[in-house]
PDB file of N, CA and C in Angstrom:
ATOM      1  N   UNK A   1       0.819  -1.193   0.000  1.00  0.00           N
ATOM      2  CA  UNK A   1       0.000   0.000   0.000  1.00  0.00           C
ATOM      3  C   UNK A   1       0.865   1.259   0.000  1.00  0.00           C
ATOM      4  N   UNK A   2       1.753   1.041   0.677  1.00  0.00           N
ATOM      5  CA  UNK A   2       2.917   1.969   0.993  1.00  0.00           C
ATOM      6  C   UNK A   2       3.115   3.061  -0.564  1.00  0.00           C
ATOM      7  N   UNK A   3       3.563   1.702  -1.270  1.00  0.00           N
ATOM      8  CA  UNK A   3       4.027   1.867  -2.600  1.00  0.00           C
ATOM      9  C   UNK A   3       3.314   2.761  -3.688  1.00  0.00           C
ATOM     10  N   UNK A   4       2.061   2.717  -3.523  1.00  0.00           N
ATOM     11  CA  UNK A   4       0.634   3.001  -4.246  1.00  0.00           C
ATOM     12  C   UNK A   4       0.585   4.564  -4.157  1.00  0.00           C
ATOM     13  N   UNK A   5       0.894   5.128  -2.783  1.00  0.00           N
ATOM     14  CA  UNK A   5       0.264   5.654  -2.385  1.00  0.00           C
ATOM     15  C   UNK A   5       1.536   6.764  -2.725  1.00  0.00           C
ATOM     16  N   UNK A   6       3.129   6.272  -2.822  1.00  0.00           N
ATOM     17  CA  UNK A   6       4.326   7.760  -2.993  1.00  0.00           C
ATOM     18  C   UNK A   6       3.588   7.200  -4.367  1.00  0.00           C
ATOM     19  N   UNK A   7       3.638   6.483  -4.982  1.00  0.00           N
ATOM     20  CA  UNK A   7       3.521   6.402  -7.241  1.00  0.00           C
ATOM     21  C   UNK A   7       2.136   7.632  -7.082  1.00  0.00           C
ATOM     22  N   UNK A   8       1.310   8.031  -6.757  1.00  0.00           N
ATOM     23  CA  UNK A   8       0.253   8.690  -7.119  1.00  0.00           C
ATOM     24  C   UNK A   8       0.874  10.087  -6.301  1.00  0.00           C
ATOM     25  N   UNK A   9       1.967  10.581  -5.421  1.00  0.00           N
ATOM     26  CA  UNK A   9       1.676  11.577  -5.054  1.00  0.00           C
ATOM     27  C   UNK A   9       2.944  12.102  -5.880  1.00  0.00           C
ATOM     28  N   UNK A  10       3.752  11.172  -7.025  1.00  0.00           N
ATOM     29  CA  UNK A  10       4.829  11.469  -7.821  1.00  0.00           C
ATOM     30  C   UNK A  10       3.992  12.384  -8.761  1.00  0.00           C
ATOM     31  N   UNK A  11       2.635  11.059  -9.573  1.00  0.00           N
ATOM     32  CA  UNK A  11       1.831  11.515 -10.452  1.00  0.00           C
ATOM     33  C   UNK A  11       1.109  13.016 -10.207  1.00  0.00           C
ATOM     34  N   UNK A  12       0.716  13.124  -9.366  1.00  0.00           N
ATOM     35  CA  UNK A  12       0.121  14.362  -9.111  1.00  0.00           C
ATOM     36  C   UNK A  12       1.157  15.773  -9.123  1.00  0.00           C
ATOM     37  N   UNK A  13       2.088  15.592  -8.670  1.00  0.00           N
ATOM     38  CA  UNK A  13       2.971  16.292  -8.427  1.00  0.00           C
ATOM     39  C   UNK A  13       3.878  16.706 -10.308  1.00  0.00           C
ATOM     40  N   UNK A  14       3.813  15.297 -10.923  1.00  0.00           N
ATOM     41  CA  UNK A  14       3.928  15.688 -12.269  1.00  0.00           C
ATOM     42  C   UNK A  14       3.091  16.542 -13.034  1.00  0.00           C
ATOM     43  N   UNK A  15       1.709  16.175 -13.113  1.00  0.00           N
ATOM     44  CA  UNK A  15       0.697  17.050 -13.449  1.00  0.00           C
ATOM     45  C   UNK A  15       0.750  18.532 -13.103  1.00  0.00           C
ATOM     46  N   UNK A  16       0.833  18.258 -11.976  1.00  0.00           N
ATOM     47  CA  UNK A  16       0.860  20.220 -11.375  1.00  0.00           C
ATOM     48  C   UNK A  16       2.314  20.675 -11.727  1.00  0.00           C
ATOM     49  N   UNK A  17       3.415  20.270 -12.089  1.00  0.00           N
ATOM     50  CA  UNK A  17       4.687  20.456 -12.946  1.00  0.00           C
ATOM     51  C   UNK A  17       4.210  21.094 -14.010  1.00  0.00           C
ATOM     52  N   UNK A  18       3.560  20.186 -14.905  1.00  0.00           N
ATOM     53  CA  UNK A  18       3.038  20.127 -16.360  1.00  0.00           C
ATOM     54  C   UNK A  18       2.326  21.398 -16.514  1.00  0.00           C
ATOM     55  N   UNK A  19       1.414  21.301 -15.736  1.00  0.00           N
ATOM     56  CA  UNK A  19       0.334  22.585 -15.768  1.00  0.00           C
ATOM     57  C   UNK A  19       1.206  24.294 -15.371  1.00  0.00           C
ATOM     58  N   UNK A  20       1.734  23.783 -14.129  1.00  0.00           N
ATOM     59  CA  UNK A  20       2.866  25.296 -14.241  1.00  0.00           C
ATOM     60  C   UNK A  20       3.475  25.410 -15.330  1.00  0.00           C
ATOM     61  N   UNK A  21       4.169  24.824 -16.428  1.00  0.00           N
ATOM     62  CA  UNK A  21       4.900  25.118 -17.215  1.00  0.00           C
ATOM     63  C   UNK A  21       3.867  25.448 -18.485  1.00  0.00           C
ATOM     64  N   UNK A  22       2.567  24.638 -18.355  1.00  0.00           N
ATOM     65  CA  UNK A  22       1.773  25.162 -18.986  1.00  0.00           C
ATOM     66  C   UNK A  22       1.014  26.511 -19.283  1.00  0.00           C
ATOM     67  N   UNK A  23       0.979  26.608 -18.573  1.00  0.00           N
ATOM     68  CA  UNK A  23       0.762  28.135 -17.909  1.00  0.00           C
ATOM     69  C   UNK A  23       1.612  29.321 -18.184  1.00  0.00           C
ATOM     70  N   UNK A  24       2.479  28.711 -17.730  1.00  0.00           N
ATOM     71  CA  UNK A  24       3.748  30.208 -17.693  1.00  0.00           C
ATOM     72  C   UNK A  24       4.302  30.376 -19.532  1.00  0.00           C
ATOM     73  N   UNK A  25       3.299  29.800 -20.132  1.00  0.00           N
ATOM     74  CA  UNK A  25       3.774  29.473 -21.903  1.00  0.00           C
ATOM     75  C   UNK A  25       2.842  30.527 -22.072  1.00  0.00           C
ATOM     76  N   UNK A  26       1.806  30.817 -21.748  1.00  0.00           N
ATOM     77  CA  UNK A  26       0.914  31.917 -22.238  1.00  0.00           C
ATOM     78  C   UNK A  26       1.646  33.046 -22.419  1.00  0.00           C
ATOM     79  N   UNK A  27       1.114  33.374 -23.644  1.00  0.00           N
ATOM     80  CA  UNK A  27       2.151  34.959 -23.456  1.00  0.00           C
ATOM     81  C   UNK A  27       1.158  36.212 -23.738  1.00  0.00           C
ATOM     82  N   UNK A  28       0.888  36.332 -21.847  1.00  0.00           N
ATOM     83  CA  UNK A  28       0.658  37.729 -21.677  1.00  0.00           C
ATOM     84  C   UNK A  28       1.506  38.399 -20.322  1.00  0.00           C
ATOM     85  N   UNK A  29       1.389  39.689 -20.197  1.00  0.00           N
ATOM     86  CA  UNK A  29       1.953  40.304 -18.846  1.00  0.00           C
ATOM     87  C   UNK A  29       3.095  39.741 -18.143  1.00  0.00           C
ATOM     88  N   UNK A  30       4.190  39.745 -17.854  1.00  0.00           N
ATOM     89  CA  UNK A  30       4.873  39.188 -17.023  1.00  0.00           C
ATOM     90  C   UNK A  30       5.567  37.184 -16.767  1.00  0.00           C
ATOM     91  N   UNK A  31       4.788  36.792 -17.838  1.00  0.00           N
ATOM     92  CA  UNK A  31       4.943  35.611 -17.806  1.00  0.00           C
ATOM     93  C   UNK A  31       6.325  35.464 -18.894  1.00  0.00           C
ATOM     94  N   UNK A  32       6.780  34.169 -18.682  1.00  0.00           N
ATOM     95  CA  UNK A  32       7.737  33.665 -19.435  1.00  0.00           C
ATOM     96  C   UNK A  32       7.330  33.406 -21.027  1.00  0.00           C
ATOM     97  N   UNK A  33       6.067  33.131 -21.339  1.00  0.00           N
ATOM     98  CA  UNK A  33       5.314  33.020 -22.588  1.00  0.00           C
ATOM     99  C   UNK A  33       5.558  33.905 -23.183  1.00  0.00           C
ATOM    100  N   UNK A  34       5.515  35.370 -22.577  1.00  0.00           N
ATOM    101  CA  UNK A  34       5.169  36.430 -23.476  1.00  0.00           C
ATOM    102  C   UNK A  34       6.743  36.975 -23.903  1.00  0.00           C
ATOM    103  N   UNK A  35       8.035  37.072 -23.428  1.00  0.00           N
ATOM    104  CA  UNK A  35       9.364  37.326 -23.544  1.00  0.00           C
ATOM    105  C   UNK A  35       8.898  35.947 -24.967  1.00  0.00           C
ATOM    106  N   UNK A  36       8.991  34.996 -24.563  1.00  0.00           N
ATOM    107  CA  UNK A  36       9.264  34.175 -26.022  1.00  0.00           C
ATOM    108  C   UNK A  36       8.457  34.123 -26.908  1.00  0.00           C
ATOM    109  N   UNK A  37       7.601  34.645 -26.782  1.00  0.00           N
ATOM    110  CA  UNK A  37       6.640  34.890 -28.487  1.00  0.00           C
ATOM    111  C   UNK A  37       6.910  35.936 -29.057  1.00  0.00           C
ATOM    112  N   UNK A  38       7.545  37.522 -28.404  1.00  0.00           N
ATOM    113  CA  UNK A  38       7.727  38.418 -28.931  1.00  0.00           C
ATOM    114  C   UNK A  38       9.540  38.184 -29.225  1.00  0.00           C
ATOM    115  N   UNK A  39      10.455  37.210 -28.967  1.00  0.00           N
ATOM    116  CA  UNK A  39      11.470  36.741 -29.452  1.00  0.00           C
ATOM    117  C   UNK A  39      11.531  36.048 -30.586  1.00  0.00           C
ATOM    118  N   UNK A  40      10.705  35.134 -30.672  1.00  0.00           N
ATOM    119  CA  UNK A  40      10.569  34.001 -31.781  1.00  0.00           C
ATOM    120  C   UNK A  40       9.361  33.278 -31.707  1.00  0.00           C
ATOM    121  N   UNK A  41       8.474  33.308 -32.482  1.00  0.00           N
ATOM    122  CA  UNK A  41       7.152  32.908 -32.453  1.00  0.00           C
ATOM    123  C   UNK A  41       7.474  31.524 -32.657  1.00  0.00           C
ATOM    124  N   UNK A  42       8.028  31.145 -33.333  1.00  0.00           N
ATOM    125  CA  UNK A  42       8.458  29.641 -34.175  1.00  0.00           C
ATOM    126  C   UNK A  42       9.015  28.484 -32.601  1.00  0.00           C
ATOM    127  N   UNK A  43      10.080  29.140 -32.075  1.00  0.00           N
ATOM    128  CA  UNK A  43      10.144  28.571 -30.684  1.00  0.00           C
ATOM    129  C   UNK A  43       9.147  28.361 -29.522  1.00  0.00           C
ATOM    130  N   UNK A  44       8.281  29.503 -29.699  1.00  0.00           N
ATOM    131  CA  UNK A  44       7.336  29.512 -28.470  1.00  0.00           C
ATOM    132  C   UNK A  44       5.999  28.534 -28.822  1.00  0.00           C
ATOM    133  N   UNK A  45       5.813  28.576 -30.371  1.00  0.00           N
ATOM    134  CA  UNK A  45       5.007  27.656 -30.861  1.00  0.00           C
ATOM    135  C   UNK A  45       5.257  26.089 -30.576  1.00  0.00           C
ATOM    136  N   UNK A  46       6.562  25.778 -31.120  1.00  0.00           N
ATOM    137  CA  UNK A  46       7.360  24.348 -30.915  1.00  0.00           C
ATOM    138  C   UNK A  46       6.736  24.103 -29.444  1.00  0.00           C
ATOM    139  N   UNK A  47       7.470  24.915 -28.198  1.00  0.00           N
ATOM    140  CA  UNK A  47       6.823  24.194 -26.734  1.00  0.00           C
ATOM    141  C   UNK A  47       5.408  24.600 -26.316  1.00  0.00           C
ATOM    142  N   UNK A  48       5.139  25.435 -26.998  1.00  0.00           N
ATOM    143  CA  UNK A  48       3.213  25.075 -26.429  1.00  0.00           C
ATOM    144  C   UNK A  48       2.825  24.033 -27.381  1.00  0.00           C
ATOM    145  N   UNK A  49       2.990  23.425 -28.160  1.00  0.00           N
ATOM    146  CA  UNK A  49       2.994  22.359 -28.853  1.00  0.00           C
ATOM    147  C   UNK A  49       3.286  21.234 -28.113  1.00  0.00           C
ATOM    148  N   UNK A  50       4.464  21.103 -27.807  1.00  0.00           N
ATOM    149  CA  UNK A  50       5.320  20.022 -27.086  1.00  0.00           C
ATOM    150  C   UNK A  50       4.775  19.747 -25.470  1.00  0.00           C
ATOM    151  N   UNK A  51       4.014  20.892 -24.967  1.00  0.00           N
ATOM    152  CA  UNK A  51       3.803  21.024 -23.538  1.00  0.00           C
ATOM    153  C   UNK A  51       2.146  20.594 -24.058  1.00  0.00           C
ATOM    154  N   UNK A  52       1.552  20.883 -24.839  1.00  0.00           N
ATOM    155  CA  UNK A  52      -0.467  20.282 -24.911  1.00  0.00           C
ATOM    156  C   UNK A  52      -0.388  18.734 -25.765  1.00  0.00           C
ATOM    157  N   UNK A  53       1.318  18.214 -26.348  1.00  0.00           N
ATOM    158  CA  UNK A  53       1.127  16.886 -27.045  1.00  0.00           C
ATOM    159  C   UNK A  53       1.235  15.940 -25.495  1.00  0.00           C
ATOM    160  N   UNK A  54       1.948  16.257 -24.643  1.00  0.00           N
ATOM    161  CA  UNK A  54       2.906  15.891 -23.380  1.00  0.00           C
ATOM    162  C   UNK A  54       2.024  16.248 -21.976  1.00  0.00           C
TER     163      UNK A  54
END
């Protein structure tokens, strides 16, 4: 049971990873999204791509 129970609080903990990085891809105000779309659209496209296939 032990076992069950760290594997699901890894999983969860991945998800809410996923979703912060998801997030911080938006590019408006202050976020990391918005420095890389007004750098290179082509890059910022590739990982919001790579971050909604993943």
């Amino acid at each position: 049971m032990q076992k069950k129970e760290g594997t699901r609080y890894l999983y969860v903990r991945a998800l809410f990873t996923a979703w912060i990085a998801m997030f911080s891809l938006l590019p408006f105000g202050g976020l990391d999204g918005e420095k890389i779309f007004y750098w290179n659209k082509i890059a910022w496209g590739s990982r919001l791509l790579y971050r909604l296939v993943h």
